[in-house]
Protein backbone atom coordinates (compact mmCIF):
# COMPACT_ATOMS: atom_id res chain seq x y z
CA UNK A 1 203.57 -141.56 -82.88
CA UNK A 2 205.22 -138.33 -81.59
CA UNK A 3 208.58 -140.36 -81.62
CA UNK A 4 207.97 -142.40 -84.96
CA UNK A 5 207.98 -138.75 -87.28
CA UNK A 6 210.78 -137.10 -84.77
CA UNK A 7 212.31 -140.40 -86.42
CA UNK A 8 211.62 -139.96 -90.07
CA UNK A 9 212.68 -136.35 -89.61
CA UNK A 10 215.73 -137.05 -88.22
CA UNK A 11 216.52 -139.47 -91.64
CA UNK A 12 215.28 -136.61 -94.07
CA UNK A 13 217.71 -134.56 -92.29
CA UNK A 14 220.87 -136.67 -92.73
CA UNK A 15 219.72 -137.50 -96.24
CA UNK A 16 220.09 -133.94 -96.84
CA UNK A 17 222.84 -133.36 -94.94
CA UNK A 18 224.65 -136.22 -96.96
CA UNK A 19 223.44 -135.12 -100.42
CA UNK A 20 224.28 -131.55 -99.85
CA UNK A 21 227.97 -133.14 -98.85
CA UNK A 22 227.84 -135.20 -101.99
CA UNK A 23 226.82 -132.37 -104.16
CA UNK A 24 229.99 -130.55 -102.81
CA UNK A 25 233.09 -132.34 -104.63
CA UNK A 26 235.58 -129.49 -104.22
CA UNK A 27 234.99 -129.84 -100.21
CA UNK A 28 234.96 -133.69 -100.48
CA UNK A 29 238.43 -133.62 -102.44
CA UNK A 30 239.53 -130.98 -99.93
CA UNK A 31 238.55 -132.93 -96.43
CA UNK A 32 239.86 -136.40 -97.33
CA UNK A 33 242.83 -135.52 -99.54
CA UNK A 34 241.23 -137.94 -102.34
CA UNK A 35 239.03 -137.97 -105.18
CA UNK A 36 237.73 -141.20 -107.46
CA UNK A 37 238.16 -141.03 -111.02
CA UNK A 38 236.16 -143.55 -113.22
CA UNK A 39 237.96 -145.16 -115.85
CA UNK A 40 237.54 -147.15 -118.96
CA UNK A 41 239.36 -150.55 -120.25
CA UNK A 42 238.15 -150.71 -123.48
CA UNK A 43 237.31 -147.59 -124.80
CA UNK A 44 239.89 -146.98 -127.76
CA UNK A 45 242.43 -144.11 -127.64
CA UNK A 46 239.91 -142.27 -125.26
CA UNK A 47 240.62 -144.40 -121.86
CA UNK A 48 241.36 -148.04 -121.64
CA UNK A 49 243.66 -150.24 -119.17
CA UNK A 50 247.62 -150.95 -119.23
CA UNK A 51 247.33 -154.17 -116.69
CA UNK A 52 248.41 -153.95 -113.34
CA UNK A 53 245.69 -151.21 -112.47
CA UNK A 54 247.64 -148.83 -115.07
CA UNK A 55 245.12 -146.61 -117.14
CA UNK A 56 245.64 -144.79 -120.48
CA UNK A 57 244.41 -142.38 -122.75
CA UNK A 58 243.32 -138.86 -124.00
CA UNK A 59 240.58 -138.59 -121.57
CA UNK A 60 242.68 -140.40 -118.75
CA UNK A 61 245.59 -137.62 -119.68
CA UNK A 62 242.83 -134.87 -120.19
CA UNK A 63 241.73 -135.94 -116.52
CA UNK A 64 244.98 -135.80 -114.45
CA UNK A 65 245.62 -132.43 -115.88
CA UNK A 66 242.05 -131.19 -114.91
CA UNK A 67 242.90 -132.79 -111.21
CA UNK A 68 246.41 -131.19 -111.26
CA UNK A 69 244.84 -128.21 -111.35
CA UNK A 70 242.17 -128.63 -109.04
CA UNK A 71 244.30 -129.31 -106.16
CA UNK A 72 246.60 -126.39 -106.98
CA UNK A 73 243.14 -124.58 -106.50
CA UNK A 74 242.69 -126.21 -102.94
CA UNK A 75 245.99 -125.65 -102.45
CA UNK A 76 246.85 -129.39 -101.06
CA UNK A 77 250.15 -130.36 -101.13
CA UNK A 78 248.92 -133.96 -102.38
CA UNK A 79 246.10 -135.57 -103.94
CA UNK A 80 245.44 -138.88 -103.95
CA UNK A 81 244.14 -140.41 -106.72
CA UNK A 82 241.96 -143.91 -106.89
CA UNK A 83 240.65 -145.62 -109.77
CA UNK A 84 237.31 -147.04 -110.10
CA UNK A 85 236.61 -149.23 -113.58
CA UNK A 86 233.18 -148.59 -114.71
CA UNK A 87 231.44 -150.16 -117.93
CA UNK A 88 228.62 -148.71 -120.15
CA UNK A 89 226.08 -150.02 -117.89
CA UNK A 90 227.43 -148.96 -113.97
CA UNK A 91 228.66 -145.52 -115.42
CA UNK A 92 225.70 -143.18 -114.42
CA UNK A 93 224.98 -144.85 -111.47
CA UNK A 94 228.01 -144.70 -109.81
CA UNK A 95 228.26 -141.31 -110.60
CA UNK A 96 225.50 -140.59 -109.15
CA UNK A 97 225.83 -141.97 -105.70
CA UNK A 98 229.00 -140.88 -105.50
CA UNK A 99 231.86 -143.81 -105.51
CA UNK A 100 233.20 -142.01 -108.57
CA UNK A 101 234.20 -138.17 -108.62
CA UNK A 102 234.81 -137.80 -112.23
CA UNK A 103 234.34 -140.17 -114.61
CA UNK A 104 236.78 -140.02 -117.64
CA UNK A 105 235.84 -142.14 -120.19
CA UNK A 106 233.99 -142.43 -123.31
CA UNK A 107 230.65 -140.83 -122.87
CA UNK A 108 228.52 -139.38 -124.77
CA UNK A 109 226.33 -135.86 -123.56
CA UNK A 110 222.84 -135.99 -124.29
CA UNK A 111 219.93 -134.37 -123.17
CA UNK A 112 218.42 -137.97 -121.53
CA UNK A 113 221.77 -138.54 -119.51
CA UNK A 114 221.94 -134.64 -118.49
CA UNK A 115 218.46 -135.65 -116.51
CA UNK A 116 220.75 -137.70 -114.21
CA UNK A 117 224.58 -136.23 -114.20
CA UNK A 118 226.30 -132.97 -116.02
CA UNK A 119 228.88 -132.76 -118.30
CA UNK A 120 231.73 -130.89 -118.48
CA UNK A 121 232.76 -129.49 -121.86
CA UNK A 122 233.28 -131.39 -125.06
CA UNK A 123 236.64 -132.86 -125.35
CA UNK A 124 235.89 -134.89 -128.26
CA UNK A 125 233.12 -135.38 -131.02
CA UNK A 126 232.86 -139.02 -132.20
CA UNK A 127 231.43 -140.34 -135.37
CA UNK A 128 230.12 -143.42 -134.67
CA UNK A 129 230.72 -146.01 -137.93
CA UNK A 130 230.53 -149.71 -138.35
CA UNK A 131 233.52 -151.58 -138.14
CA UNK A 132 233.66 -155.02 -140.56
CA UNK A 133 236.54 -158.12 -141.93
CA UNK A 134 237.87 -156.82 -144.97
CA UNK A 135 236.95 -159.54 -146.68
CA UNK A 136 233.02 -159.37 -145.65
CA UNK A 137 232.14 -157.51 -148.88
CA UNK A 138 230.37 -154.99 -146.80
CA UNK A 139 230.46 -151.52 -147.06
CA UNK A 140 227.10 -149.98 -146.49
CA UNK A 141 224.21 -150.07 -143.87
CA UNK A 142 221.80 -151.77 -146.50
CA UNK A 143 224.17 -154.97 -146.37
CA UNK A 144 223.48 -155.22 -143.08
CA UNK A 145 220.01 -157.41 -143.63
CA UNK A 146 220.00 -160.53 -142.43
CA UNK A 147 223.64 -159.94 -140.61
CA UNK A 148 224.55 -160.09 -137.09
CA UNK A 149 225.39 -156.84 -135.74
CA UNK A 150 227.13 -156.47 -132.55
CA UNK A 151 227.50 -153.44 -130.46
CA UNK A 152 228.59 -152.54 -126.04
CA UNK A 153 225.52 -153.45 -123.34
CA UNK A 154 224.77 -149.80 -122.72
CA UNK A 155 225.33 -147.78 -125.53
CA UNK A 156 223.19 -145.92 -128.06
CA UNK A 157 225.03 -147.58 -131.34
CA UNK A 158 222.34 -149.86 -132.36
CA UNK A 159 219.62 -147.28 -131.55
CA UNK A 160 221.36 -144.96 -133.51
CA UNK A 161 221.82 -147.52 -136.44
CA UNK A 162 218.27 -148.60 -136.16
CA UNK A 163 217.16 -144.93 -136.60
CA UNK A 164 219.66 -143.75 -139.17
CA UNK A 165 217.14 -142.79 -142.63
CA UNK A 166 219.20 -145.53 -144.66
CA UNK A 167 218.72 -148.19 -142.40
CA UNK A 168 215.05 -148.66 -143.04
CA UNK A 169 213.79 -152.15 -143.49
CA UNK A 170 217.24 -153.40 -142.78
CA UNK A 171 216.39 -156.41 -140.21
CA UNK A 172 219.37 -157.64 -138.61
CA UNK A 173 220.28 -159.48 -135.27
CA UNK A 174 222.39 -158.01 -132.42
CA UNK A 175 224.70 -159.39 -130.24
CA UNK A 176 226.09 -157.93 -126.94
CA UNK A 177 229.65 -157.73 -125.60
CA UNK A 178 229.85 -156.35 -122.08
CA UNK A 179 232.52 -153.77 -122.91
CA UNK A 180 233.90 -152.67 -126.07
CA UNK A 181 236.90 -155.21 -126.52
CA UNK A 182 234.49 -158.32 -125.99
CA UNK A 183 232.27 -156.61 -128.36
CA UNK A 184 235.20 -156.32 -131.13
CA UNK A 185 236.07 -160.15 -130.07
CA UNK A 186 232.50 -160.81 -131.79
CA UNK A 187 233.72 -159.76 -134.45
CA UNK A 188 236.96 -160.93 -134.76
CA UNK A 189 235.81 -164.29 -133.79
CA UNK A 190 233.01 -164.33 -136.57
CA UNK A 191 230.11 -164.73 -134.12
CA UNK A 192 228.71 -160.92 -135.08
CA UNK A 193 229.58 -159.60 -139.25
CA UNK A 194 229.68 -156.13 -138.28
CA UNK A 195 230.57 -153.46 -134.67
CA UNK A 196 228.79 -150.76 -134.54
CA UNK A 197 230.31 -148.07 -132.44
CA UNK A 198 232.40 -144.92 -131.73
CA UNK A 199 234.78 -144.87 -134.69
CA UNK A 200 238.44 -143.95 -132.67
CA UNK A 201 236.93 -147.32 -130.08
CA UNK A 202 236.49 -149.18 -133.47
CA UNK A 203 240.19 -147.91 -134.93
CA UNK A 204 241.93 -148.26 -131.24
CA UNK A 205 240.31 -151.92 -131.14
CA UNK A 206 241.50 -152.74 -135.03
CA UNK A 207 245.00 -151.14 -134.38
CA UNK A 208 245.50 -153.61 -131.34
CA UNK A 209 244.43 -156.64 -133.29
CA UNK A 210 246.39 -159.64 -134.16
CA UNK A 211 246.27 -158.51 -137.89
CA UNK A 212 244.95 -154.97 -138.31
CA UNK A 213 244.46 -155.15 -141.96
CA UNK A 214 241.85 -157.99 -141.62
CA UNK A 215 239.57 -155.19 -140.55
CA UNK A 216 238.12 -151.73 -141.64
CA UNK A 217 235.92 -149.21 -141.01
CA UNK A 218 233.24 -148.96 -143.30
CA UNK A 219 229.89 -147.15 -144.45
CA UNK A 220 227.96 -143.63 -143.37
CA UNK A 221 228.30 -141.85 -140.33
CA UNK A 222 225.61 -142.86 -138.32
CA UNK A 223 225.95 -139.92 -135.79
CA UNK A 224 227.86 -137.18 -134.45
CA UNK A 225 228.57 -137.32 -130.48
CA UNK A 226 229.79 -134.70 -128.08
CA UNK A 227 231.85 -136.85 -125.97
CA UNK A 228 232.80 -135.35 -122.05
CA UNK A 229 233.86 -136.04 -118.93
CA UNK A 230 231.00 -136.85 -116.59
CA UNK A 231 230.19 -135.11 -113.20
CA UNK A 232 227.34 -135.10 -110.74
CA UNK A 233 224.63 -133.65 -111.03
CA UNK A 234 224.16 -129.99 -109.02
CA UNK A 235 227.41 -129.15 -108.26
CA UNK A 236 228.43 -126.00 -110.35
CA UNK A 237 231.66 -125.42 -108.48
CA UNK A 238 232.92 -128.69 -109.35
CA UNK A 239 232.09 -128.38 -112.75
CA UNK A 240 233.47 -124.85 -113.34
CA UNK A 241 236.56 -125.77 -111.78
CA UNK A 242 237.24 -128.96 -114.68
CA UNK A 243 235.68 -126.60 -117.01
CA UNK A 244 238.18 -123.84 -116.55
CA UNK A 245 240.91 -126.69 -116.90
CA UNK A 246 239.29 -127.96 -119.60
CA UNK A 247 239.90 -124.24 -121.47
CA UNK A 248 242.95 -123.62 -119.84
CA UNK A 249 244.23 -126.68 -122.01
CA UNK A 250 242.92 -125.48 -125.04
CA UNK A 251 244.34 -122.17 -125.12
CA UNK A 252 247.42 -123.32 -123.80
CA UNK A 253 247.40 -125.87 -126.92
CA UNK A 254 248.03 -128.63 -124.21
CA UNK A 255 245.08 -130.48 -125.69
CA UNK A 256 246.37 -130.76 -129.09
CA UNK A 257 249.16 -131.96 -128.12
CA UNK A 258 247.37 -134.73 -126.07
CA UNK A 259 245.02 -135.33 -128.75
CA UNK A 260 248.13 -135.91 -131.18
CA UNK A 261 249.68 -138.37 -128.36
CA UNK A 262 247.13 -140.50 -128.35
CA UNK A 263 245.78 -140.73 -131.93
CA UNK A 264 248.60 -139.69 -133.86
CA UNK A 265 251.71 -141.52 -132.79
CA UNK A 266 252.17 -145.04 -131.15
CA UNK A 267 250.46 -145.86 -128.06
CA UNK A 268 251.18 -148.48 -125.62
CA UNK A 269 251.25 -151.81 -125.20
CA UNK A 270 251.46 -152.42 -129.09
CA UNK A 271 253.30 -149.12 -130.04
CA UNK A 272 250.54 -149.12 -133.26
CA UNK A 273 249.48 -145.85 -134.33
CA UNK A 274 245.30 -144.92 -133.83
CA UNK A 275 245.86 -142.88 -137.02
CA UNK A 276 242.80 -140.86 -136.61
CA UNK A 277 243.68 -136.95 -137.50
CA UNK A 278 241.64 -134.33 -135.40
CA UNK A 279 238.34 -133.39 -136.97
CA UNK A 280 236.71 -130.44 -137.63
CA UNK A 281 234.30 -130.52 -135.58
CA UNK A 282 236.25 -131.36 -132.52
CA UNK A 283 238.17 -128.22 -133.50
CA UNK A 284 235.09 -126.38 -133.56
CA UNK A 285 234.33 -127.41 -130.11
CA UNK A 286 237.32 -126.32 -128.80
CA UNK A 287 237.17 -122.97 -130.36
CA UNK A 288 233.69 -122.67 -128.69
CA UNK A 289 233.84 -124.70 -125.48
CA UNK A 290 230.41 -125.80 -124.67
CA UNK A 291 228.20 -128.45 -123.39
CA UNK A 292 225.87 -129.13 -125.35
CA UNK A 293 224.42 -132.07 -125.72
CA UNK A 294 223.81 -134.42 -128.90
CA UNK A 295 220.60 -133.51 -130.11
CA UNK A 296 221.71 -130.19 -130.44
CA UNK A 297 224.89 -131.55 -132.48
CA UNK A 298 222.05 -133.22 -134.89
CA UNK A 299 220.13 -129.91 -135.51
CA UNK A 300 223.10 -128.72 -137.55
C-alpha cells in the first residue's frame, strides 16, 4: 500500500513538474531553439495556406514579427519555426496541451474560451455578416426562413445569427463545412443559400472565387468580435512578451502597414484585392490595446 501512493505521488509530481514546464513558453522556446505556431488555411486575409506548407496573412505576418522579437529577447541567434494547421474544432485543444505555442489565426476572445487559454491583445475586430449569390434576392436576416444556412464546425456564427433580435422566428437549416473554404464551397455549389461568418473570411473567400461578382455580402451585422492571437493559459511572461510586440507594432505603425498589405492591395495566389478598409473600431483597439473579450465589445 506504502508503495502504491509513493507511486501516485511520484505521477502528481511529474504532472506538475511537466505543467509548470508547459506553462513556461519563454524557457521552452529558449531550451529547444523552437516554438510551434498554429496556423489557419482558410481563414480569409487573417491566415490561410500558399501550398507547399507556405502560410499567409495579417495574423501569420503579425506573428513572425511578435516571434522576431521574442528571440531577440532570448537573445538566440536562431529560432526555428514549425507550423502546425489547426481548424475551428482542434484549436483550443492543442493549445492547451501544448503542440502549438501560439496560435495565429482567426479567433475570436470571449469570456467562455478565456476559461481554457488567454489572449493576447486585439489585433482585429470582425463583423461577422452573411455572405449570399447575387442573384439570391437576399439581403436581410428575415429572408433567411426556410433557407439553408451554412457556417465552419466550431464557430459561434450560427449561434450568433440564431440570437441576433431580428432573427426571431426565422427557422432555417444549417449545413457544416469543416473549415471555412468548404463552408464557402456550400455556397458556391448551391447546396447552402447563405455563409454566415467573419466578414474579411467571407470577402477573402469571394475575392478568390472563380467569379467574384456572383457573390456579396449582405444584411446586418450580426456581431462585433475581438479577434487575437491565442496563448496558454497561466503563463504571463509569455503573454507580456507578444503583448509588448503586439504594441511595439502599433506605435511603430508596422501594423497598419500590415493591415493595408493584406486587405488593401493584392494578395497571393490570385493577386485580387480583399478591399476591406480598416475600421473604426479596430482603430480604437489599437489606440487602447486590450484584451477584452466579446461580451464586453457587446455592452457598448
Amino acid at each position: 500500500m506504502k508503495k502504491a501512493w509513493l507511486s501516485v505521488a511520484a505521477l502528481l509530481a511529474v504532472a506538475g513538474v511537466a505543467q509548470a514546464q508547459q506553462s513556461d513558453t519563454l524557457k521552452k522556446i529558449k531550451d529547444s531553439g523552437t516554438v510551434t505556431m498554429g496556423v489557419r488555411e482558410s481563414s480569409g486575409a487573417l491566415a490561410y495556406t500558399l501550398g507547399d506548407g507556405k502560410y499567409a496573412g495579417f495574423h501569420y505576418d503579425v506573428c513572425q514579427k511578435v516571434l522576431a522579437d521574442i528571440q531577440k529577447q532570448l537573445g538566440l541567434a536562431k529560432l526555428d519555426i514549425k507550423y502546425q494547421p489547426v481548424t475551428s474544432q482542434n484549436r483550443i485543444p492543442l493549445v492547451q496541451n501544448g503542440t502549438v505555442d501560439i496560435e495565429c489565426g482567426s479567433t475570436t476572445n470571449n469570456a467562455t474560451r478565456q476559461k481554457d487559454v488567454a489572449f493576447a491583445f486585439t489585433t482585429y475586430v470582425e463583423e461577422v455578416r452573411i455572405a449570399v449569390k447575387a442573384n439570391s434576392g437576399i439581403t436581410a436576416i428575415g429572408q433567411l426562413a426556410g433557407k439553408t444556412v451554412a457556417t465552419t464546425t466550431g464557430t459561434t456564427s450560427v449561434q450568433t445569427l440564431r440570437k441576433h433580435e431580428r432573427a426571431t422566428g426565422v427557422d432555417f437549416k444549417e449545413v457544416f463545412g469543416k473549415d471555412h473554404a468548404d463552408s464557402f464551397l456550400l455556397l458556391e455549389s448551391g447546396r447552402a443559400d447563405a455563409f454566415v461568418m467573419d466578414g474579411q473570411i467571407l470577402a477573402g473567400n469571394i475575392s478568390r472565387a472563380k467569379n467574384p461578382a456572383d457573390f456579396k455580402i449582405v444584411g446586418e451585422v450580426l456581431s462585433v468580435e475581438p479577434i487575437a492571437i491565442m496563448l496558454r493559459k497561466d503563463d504571463p511572461a509569455f503573454k507580456k512578451a507578444v503583448d509588448d510586440s503586439i504594441v511595439a507594432q502599433i506605435k511603430s505603425g508596422d501594423l497598419a502597414k500590415t493591415y493595408d498589405k493584406w486587405f488593401n492591395q493584392p494578395i497571393p495566389p490570385s493577386n485580387t484585392k480583399v478591399g476591406l478598409p480598416l475600421s473604426d473600431a479596430t482603430k480604437a483597439a489599437w489606440a487602447a490595446p486590450n484584451d477584452k473579450p466579446m461580451e464586453d465589445y457587446a455592452k457598448k
